[in-house]
PDB file of N, CA and C in Angstrom:
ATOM      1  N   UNK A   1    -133.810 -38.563 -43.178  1.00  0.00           N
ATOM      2  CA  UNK A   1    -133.122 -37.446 -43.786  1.00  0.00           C
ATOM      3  C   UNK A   1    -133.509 -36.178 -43.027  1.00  0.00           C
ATOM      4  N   UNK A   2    -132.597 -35.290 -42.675  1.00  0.00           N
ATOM      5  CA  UNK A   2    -132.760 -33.973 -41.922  1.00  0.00           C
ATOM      6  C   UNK A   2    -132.935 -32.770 -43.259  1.00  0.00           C
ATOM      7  N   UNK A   3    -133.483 -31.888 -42.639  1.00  0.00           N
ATOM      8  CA  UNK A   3    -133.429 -31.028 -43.884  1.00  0.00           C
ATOM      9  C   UNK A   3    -133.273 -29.644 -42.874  1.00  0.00           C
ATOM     10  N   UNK A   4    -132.589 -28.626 -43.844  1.00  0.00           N
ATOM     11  CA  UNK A   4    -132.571 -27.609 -43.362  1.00  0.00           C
ATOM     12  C   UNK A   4    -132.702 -26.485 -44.235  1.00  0.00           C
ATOM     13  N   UNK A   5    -133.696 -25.725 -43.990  1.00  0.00           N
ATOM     14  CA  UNK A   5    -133.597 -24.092 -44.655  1.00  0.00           C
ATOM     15  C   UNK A   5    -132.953 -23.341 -43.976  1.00  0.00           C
ATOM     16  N   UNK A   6    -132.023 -22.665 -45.652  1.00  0.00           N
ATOM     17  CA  UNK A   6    -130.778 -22.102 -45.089  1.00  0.00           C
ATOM     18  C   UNK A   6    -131.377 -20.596 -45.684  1.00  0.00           C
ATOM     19  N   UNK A   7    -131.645 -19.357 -44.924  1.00  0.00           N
ATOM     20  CA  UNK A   7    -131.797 -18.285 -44.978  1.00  0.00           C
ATOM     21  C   UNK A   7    -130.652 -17.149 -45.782  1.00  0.00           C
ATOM     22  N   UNK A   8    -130.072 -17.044 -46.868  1.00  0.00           N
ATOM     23  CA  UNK A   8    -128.505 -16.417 -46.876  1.00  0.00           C
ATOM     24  C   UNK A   8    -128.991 -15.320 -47.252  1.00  0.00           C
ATOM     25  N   UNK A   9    -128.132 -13.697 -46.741  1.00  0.00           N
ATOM     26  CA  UNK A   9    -127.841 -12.635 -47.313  1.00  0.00           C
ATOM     27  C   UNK A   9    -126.743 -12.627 -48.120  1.00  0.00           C
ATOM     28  N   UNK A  10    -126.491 -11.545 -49.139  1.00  0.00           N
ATOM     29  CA  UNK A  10    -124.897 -11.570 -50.566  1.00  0.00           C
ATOM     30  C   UNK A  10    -125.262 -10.119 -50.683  1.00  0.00           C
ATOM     31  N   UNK A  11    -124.275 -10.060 -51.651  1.00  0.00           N
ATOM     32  CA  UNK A  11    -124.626  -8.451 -52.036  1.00  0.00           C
ATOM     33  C   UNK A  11    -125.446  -8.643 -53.230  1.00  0.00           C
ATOM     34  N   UNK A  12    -125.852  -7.705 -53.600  1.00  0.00           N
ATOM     35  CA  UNK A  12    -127.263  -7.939 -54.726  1.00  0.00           C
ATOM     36  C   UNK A  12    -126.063  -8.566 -55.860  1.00  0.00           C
ATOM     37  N   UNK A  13    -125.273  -7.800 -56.393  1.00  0.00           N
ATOM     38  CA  UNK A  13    -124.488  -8.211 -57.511  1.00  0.00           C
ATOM     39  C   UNK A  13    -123.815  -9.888 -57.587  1.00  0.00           C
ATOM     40  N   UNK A  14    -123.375 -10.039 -56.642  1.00  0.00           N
ATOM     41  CA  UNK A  14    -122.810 -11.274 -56.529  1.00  0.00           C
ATOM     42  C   UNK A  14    -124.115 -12.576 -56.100  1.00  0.00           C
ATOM     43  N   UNK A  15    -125.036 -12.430 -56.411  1.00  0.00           N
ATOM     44  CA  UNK A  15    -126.137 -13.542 -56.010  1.00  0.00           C
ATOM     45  C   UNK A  15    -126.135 -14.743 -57.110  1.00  0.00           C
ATOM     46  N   UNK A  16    -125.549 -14.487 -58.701  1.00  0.00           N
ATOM     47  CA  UNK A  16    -125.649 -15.532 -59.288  1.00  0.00           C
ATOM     48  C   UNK A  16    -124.516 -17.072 -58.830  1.00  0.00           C
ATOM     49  N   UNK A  17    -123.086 -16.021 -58.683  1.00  0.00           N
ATOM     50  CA  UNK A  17    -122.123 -16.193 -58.410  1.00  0.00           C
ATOM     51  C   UNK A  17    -122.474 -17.456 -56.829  1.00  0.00           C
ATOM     52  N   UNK A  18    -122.747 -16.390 -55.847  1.00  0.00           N
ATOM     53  CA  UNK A  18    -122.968 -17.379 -54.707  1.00  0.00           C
ATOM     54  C   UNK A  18    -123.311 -18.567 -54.690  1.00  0.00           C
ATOM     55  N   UNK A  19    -124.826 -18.019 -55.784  1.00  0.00           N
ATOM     56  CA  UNK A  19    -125.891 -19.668 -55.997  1.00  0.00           C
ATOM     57  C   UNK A  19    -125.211 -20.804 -56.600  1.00  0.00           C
ATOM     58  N   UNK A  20    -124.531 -20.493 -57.508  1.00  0.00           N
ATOM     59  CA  UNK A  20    -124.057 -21.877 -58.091  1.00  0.00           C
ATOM     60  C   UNK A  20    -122.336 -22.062 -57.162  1.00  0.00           C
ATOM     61  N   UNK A  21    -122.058 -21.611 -56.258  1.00  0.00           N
ATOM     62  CA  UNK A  21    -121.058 -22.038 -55.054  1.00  0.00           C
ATOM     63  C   UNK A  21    -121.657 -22.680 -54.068  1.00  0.00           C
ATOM     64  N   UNK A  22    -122.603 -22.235 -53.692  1.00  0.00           N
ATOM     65  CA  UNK A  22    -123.228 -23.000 -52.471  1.00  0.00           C
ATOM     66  C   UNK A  22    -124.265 -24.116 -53.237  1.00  0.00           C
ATOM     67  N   UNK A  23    -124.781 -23.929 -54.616  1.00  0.00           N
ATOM     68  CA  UNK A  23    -125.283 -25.150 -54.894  1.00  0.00           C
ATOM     69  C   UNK A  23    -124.045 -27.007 -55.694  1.00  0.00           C
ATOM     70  N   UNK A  24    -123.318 -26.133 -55.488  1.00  0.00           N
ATOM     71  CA  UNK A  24    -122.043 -27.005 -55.617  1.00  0.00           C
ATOM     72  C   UNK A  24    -121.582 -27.673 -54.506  1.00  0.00           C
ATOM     73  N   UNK A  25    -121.838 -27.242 -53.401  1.00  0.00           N
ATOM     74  CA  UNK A  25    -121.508 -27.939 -52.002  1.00  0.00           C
ATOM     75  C   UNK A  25    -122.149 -29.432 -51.910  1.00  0.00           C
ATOM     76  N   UNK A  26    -121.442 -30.394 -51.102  1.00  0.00           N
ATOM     77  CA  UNK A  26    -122.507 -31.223 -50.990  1.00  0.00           C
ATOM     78  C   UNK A  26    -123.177 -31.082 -49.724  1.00  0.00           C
ATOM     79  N   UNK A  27    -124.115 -31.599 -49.789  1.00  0.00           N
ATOM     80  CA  UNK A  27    -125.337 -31.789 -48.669  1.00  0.00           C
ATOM     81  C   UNK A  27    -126.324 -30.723 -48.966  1.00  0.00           C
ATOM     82  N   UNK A  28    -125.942 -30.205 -50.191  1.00  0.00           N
ATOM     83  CA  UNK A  28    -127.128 -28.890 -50.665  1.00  0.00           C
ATOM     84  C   UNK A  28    -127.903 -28.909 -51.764  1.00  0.00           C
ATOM     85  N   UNK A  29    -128.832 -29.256 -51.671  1.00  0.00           N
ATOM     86  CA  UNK A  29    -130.041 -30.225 -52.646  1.00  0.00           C
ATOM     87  C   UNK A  29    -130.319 -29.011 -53.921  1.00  0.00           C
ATOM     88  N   UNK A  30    -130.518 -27.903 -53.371  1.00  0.00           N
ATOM     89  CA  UNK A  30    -131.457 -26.593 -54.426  1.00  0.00           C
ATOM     90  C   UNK A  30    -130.559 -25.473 -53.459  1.00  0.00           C
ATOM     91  N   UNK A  31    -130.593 -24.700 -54.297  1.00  0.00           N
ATOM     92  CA  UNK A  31    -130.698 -23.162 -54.026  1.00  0.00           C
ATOM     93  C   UNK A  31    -131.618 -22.769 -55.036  1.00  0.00           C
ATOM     94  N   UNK A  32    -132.138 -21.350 -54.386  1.00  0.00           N
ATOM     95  CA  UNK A  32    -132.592 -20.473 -54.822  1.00  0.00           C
ATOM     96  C   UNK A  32    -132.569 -19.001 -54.859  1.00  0.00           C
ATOM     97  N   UNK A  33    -133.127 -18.306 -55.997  1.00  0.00           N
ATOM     98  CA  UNK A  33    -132.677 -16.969 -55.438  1.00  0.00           C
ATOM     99  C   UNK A  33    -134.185 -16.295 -55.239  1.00  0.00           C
ATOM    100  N   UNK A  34    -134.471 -15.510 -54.041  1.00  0.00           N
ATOM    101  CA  UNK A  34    -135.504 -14.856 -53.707  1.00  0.00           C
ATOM    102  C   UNK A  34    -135.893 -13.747 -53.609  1.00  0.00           C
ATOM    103  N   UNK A  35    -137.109 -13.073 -53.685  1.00  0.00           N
ATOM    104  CA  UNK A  35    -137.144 -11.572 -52.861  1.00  0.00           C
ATOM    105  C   UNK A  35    -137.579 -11.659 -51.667  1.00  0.00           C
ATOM    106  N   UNK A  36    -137.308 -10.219 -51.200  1.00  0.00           N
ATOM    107  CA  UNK A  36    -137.693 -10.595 -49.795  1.00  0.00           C
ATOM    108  C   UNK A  36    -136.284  -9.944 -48.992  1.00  0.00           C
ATOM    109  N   UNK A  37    -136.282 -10.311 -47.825  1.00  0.00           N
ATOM    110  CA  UNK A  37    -134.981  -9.511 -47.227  1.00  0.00           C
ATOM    111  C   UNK A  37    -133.988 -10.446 -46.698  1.00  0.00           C
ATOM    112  N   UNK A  38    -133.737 -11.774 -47.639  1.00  0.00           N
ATOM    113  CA  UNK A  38    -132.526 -12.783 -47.766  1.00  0.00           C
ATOM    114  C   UNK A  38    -132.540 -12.701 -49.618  1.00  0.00           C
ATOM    115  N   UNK A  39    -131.334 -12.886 -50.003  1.00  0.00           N
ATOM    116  CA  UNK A  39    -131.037 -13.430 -51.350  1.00  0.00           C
ATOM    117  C   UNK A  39    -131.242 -14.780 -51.569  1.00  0.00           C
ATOM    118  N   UNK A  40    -131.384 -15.271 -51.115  1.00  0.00           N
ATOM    119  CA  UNK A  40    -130.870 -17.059 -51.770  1.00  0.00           C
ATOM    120  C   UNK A  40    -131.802 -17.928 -50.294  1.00  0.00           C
ATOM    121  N   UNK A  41    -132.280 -18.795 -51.039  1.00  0.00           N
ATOM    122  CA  UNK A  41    -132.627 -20.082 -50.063  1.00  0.00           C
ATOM    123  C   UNK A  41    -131.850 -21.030 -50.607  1.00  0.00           C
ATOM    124  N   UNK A  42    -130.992 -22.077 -49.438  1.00  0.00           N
ATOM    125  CA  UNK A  42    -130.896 -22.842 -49.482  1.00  0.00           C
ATOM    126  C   UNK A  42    -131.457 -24.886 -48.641  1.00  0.00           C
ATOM    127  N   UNK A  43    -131.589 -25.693 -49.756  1.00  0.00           N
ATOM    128  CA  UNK A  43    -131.949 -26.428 -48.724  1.00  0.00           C
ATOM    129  C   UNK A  43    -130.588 -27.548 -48.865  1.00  0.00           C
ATOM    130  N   UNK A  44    -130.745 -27.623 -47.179  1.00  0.00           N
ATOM    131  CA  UNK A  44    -129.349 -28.677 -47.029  1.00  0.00           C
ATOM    132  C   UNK A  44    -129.985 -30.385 -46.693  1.00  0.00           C
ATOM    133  N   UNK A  45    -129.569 -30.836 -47.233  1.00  0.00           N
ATOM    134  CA  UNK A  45    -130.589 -32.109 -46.505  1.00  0.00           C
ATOM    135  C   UNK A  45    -129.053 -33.365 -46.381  1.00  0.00           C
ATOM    136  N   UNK A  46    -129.276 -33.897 -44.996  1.00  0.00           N
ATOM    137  CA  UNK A  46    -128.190 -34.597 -44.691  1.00  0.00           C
ATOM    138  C   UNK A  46    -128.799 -35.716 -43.775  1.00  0.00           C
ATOM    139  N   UNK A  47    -127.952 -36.749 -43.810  1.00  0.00           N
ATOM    140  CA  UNK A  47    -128.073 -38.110 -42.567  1.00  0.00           C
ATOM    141  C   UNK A  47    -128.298 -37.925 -41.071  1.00  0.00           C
ATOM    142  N   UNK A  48    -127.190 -37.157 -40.597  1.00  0.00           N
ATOM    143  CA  UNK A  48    -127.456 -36.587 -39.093  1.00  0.00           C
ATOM    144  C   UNK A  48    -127.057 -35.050 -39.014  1.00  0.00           C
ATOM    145  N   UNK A  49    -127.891 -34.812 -37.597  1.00  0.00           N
ATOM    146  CA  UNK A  49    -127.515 -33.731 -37.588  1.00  0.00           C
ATOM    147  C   UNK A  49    -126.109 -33.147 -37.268  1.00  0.00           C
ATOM    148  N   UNK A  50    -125.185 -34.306 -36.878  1.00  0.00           N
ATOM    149  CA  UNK A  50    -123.920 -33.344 -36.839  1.00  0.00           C
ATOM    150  C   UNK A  50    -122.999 -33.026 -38.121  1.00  0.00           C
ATOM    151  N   UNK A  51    -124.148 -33.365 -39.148  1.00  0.00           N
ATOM    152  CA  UNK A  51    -123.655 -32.980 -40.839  1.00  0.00           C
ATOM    153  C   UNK A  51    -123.800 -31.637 -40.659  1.00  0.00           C
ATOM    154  N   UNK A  52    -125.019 -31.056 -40.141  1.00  0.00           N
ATOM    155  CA  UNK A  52    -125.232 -29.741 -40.540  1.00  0.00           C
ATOM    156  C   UNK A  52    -124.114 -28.738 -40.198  1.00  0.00           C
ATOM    157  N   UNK A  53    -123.333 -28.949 -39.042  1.00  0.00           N
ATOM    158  CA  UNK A  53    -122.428 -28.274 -38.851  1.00  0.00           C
ATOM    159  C   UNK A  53    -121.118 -28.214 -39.435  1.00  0.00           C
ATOM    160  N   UNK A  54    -121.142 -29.435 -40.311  1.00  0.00           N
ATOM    161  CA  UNK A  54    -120.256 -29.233 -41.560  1.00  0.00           C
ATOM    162  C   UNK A  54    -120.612 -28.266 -42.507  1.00  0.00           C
ATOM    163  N   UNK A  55    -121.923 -28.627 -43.205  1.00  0.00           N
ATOM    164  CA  UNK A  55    -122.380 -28.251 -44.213  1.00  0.00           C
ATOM    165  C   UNK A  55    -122.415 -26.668 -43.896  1.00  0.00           C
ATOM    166  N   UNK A  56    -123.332 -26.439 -42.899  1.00  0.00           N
ATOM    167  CA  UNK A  56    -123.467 -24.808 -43.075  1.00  0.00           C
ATOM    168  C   UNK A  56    -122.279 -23.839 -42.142  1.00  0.00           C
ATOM    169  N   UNK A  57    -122.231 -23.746 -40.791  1.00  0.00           N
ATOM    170  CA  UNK A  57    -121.047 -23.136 -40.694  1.00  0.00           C
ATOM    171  C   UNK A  57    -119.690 -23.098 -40.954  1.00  0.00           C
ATOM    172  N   UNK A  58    -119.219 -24.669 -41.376  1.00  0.00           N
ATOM    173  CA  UNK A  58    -118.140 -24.819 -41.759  1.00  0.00           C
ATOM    174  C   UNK A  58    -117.727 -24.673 -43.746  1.00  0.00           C
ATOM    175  N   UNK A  59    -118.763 -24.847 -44.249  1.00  0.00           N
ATOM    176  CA  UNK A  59    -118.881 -24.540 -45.320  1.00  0.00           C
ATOM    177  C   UNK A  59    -119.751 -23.065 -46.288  1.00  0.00           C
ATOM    178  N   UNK A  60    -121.033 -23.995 -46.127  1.00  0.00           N
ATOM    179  CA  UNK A  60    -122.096 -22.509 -46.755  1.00  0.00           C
ATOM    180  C   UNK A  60    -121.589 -20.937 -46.506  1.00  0.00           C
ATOM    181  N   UNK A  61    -121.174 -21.101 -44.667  1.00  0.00           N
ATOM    182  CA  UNK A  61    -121.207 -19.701 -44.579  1.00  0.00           C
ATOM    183  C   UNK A  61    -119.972 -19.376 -44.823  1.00  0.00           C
ATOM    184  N   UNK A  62    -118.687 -20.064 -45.225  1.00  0.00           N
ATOM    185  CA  UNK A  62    -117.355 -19.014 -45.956  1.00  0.00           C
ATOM    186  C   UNK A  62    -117.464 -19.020 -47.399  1.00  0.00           C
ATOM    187  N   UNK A  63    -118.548 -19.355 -48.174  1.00  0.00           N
ATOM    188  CA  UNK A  63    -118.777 -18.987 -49.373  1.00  0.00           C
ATOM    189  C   UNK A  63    -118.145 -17.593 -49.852  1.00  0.00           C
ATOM    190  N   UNK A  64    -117.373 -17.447 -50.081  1.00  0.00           N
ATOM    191  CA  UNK A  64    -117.324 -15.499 -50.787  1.00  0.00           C
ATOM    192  C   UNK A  64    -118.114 -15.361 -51.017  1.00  0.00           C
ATOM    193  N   UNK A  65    -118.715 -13.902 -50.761  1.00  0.00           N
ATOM    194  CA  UNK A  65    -120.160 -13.556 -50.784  1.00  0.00           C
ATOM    195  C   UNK A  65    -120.999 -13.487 -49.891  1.00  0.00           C
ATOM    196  N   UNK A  66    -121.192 -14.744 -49.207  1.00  0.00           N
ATOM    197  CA  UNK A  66    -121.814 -14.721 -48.085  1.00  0.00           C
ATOM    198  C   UNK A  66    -122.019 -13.774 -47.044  1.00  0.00           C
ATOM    199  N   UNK A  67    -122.786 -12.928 -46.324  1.00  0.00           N
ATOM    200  CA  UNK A  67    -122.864 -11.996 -45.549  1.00  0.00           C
ATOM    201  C   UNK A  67    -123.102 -12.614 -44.169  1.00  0.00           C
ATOM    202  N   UNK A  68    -124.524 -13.156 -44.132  1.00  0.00           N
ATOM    203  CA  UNK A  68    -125.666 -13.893 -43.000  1.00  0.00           C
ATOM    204  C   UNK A  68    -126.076 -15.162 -43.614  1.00  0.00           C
ATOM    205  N   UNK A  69    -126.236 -15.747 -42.697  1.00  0.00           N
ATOM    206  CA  UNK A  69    -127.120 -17.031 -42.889  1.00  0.00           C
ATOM    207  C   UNK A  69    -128.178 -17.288 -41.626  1.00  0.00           C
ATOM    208  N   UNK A  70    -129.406 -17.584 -42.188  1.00  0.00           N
ATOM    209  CA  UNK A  70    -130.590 -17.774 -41.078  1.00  0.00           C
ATOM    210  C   UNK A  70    -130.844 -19.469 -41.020  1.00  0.00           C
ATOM    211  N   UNK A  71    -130.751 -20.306 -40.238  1.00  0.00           N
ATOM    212  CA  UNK A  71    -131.167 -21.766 -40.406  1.00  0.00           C
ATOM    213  C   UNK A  71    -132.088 -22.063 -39.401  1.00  0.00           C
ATOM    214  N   UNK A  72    -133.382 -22.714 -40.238  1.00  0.00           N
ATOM    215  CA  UNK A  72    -134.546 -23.189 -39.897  1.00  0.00           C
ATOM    216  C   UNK A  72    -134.537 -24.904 -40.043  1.00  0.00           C
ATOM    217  N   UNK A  73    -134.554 -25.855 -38.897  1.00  0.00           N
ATOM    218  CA  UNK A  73    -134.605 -27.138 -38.967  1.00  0.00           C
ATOM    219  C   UNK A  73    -135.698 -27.639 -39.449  1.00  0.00           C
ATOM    220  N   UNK A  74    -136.124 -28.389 -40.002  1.00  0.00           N
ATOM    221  CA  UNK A  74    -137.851 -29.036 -40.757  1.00  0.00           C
ATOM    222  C   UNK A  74    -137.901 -29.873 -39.622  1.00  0.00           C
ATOM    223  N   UNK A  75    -139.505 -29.889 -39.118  1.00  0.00           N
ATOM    224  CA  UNK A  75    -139.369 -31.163 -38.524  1.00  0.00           C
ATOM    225  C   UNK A  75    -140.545 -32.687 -39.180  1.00  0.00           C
ATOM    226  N   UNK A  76    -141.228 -31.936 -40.062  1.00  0.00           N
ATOM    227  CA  UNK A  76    -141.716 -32.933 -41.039  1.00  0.00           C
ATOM    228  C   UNK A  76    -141.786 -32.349 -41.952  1.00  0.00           C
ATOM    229  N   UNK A  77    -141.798 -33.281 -43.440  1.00  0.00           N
ATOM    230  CA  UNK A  77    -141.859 -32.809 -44.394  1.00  0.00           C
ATOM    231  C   UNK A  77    -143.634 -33.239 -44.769  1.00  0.00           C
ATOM    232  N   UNK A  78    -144.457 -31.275 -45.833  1.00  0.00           N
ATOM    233  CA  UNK A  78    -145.671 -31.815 -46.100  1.00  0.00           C
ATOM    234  C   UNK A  78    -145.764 -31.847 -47.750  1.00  0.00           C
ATOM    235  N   UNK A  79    -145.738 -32.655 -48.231  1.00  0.00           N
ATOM    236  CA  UNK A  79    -145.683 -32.322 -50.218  1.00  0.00           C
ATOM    237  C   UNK A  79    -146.531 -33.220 -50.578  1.00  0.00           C
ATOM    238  N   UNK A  80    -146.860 -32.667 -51.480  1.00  0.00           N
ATOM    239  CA  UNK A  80    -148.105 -33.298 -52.281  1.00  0.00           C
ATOM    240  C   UNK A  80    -147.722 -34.356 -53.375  1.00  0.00           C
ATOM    241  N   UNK A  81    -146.548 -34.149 -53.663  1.00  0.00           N
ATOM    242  CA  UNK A  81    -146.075 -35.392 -54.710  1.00  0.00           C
ATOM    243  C   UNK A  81    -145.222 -36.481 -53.060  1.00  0.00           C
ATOM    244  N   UNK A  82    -144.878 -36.582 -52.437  1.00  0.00           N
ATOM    245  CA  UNK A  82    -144.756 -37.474 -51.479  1.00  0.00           C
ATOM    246  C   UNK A  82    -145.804 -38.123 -50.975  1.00  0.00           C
ATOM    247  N   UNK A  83    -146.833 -37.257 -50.745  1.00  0.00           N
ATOM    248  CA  UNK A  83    -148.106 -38.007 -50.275  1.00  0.00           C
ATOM    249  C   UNK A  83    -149.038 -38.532 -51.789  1.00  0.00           C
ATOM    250  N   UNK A  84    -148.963 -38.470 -52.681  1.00  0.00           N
ATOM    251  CA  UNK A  84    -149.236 -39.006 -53.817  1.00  0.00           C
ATOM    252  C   UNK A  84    -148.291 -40.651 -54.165  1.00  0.00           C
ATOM    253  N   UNK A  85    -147.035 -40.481 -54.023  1.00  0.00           N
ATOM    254  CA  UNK A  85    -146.162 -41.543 -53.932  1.00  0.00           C
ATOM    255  C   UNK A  85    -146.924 -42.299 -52.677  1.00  0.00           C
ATOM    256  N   UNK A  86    -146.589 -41.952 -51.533  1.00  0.00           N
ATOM    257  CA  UNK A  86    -147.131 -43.137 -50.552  1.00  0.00           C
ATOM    258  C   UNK A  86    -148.516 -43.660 -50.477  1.00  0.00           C
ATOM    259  N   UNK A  87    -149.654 -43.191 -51.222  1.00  0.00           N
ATOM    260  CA  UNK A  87    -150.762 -43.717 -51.319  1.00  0.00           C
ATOM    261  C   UNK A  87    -151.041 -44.539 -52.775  1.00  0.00           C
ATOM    262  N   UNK A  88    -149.875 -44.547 -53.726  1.00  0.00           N
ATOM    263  CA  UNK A  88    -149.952 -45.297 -54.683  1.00  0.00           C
ATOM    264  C   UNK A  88    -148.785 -46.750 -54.339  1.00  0.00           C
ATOM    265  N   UNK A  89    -148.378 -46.328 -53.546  1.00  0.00           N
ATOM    266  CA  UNK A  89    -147.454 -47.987 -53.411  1.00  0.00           C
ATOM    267  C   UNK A  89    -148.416 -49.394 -53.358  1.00  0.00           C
ATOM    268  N   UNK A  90    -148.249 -50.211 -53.893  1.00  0.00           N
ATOM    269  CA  UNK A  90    -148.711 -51.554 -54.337  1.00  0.00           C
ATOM    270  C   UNK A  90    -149.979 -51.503 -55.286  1.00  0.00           C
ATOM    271  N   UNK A  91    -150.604 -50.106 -55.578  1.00  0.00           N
ATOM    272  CA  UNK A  91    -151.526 -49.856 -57.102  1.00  0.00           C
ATOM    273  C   UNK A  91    -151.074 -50.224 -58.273  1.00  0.00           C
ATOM    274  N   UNK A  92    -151.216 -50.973 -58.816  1.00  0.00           N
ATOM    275  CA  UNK A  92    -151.043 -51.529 -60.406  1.00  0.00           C
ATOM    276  C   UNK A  92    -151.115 -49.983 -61.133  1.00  0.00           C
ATOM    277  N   UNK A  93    -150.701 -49.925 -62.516  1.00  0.00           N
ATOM    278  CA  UNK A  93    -150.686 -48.547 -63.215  1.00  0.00           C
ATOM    279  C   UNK A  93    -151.329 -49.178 -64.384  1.00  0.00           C
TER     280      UNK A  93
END
């Protein structure tokens, strides 16, 4: 699975609006809304990477609303409930 953080600017007013448009898309796991000098994170997570160019320029970014978008590729994922899952596989409960 690829994942991508999606960086978006909106206008302050329209940020609820955006979030639940771009979290309606598919290939877009969460949004969020942030402070900071982007409105909204999004994460896109898809099969290959020539999804992403569906998902975000061809989609995310004609959202109405949308201003900018910043995209950051993951290249591993580090979480603490993933690494909790893979060290309990074949432990009895």
């Amino acid at each position: 699975m690829i994942t991508a953080i999606v960086l978006i600017t909106t206008s302050v007013d329209r940020v609820p609006e955006v979030a639940e448009r771009i979290a309606a898309l598919e290939g877009v796991s969460e949004v969020y809304s942030v402070t900071g000098p982007h409105d909204l994170i999004a994460l896109v997570r898809v099969r290959r990477h020539e999804e992403l160019s569906e998902v975000i320029p061809h989609r995310l970014s004609k959202v109405p609303g949308v201003e900018s978008t910043e995209t950051h590729i993951a290249f591993r994922t580090y979480s603490r409930h993933d690494l909790e899952a893979a060290f309990a596989i074949g432990l009895d409960e």
